[in-house]
C-alpha atoms as a PDB file:
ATOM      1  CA  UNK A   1     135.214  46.952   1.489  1.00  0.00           C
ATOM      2  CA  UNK A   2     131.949  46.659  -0.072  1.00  0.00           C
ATOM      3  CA  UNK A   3     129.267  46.912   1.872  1.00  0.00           C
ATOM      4  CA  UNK A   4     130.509  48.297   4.789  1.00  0.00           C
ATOM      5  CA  UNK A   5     131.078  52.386   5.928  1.00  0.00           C
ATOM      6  CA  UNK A   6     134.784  52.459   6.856  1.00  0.00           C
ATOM      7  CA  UNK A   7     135.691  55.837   8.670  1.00  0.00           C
ATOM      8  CA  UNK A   8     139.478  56.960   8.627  1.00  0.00           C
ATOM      9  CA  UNK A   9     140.016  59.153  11.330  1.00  0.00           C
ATOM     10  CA  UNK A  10     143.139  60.767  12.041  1.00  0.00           C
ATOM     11  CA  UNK A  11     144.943  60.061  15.183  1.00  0.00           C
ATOM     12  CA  UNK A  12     145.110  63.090  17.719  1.00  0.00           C
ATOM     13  CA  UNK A  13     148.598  64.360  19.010  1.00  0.00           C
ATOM     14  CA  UNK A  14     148.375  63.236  22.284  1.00  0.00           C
ATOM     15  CA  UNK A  15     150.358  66.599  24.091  1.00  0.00           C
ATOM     16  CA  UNK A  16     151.561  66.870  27.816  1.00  0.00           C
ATOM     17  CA  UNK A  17     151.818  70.181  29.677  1.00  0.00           C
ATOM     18  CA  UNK A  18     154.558  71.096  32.112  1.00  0.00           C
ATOM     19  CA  UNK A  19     153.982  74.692  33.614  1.00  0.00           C
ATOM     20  CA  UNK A  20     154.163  75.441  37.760  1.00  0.00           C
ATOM     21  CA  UNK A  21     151.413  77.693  37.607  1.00  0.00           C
ATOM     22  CA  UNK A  22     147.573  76.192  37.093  1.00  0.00           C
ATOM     23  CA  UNK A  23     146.093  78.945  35.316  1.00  0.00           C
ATOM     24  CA  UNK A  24     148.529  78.762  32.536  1.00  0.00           C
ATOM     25  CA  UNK A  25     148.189  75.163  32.066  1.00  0.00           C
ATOM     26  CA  UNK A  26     144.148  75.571  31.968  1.00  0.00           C
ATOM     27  CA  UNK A  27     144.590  78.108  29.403  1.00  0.00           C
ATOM     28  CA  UNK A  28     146.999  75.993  26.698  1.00  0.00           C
ATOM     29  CA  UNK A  29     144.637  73.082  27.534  1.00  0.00           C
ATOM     30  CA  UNK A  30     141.959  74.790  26.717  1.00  0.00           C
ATOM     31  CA  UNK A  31     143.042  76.292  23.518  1.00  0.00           C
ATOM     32  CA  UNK A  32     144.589  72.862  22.528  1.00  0.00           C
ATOM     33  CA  UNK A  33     141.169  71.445  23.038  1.00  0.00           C
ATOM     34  CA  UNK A  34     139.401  73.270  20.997  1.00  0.00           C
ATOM     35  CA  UNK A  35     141.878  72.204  17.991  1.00  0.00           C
ATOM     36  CA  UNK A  36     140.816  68.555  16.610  1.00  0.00           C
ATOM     37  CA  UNK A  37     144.001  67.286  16.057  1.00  0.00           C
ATOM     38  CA  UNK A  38     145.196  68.080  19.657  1.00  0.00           C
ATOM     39  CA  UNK A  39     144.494  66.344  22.776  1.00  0.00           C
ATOM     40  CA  UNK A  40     145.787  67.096  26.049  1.00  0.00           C
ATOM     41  CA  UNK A  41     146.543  63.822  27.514  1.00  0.00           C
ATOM     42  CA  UNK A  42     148.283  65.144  30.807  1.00  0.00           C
ATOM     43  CA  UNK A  43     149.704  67.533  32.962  1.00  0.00           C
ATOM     44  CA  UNK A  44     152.637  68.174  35.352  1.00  0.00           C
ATOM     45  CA  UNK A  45     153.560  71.136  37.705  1.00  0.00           C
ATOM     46  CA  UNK A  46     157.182  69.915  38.125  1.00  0.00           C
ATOM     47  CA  UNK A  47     160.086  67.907  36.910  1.00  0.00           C
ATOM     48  CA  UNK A  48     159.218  64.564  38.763  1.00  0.00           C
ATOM     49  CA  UNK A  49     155.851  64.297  38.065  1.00  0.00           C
ATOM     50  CA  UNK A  50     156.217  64.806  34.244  1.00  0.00           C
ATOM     51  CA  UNK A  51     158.976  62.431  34.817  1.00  0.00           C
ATOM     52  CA  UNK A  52     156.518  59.396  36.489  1.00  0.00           C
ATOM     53  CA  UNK A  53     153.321  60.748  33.825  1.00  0.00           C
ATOM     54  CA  UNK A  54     155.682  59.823  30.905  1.00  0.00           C
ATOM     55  CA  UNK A  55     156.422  56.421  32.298  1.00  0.00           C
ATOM     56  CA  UNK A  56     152.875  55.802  32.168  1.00  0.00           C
ATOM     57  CA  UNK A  57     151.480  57.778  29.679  1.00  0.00           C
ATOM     58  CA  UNK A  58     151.772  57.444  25.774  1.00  0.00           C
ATOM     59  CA  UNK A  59     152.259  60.995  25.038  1.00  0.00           C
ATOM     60  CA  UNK A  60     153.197  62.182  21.407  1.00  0.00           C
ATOM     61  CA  UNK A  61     154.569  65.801  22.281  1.00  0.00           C
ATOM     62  CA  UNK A  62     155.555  67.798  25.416  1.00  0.00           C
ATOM     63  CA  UNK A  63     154.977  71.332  26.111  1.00  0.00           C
ATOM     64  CA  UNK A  64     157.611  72.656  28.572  1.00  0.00           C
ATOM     65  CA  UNK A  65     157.671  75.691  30.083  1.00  0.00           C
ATOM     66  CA  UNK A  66     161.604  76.399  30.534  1.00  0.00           C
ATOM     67  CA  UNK A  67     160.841  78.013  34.007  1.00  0.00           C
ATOM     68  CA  UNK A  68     159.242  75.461  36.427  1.00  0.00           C
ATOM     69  CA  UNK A  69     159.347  77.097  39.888  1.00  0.00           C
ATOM     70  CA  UNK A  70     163.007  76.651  41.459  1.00  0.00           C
ATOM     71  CA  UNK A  71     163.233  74.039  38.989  1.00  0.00           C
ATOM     72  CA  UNK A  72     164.452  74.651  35.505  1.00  0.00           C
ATOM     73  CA  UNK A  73     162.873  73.343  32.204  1.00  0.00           C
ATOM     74  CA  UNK A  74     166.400  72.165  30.922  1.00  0.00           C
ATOM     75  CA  UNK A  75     166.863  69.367  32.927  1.00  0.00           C
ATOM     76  CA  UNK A  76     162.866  67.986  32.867  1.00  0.00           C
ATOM     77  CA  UNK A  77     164.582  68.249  29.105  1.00  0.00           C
ATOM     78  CA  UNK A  78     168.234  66.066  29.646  1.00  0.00           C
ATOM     79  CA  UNK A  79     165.956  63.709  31.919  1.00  0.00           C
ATOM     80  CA  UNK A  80     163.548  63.237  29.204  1.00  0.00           C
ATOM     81  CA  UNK A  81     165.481  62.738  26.233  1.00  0.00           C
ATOM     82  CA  UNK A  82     167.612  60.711  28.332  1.00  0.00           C
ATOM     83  CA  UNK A  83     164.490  58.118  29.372  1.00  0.00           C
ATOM     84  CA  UNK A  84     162.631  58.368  26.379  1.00  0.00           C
ATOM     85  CA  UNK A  85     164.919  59.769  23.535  1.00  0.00           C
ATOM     86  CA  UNK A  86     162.568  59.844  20.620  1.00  0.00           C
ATOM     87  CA  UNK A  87     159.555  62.223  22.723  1.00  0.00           C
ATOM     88  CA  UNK A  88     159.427  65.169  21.224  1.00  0.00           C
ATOM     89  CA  UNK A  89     159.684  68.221  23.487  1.00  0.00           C
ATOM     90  CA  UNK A  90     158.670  71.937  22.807  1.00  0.00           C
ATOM     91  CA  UNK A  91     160.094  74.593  24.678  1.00  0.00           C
ATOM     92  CA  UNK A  92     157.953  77.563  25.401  1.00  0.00           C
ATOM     93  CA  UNK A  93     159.301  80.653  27.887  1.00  0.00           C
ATOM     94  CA  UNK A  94     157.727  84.617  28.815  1.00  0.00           C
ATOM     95  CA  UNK A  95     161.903  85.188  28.876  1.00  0.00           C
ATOM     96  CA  UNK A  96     162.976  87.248  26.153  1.00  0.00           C
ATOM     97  CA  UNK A  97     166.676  85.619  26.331  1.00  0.00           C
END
């Protein structure tokens, strides 16, 4: 294209955060954010509302954390894969088993 400046710029990985507690979620999202290639495009505290956000929201990658409350990561996991089954999902746990 002569003439012209053309600009490739890479396309961020668009990454949603499940975690119960605030603080945590604040922390990834701001260590994400200060990575380029990473944007943090939303959060959830709980199963259904990372459910409803990923009806809604074109989101690359989700960060689970397998302990949600009295909820449990593995089934925001079935439900997901189940509704969306190409979303990739990473698991992330202070459990050591």
């Amino acid at each position: 294209m002569e003439g012209k400046n053309v600009t490739l710029e890479k396309q961020r990985i668009r990454i949603m955060l499940v975690d119960d507690h605030p603080m945590i979620r604040r922390g990834i999202r701001e260590s994400l954010s200060a990575e380029r290639d990473f944007e943090v495009c939303a959060e959830a505290s709980d199963i259904s509302s990372a459910l409803r956000i990923l009806e809604s929201v074109a989101c690359d990658l989700v960060l689970i954390d397998l302990s949600l409350g009295q909820e449990n990561g593995i089934d925001l996991i079935r439900q997901a894969k189940e509704k969306h089954p190409t979303i990739k999902l990473l698991v992330f746990s202070i459990h050591d088993d």
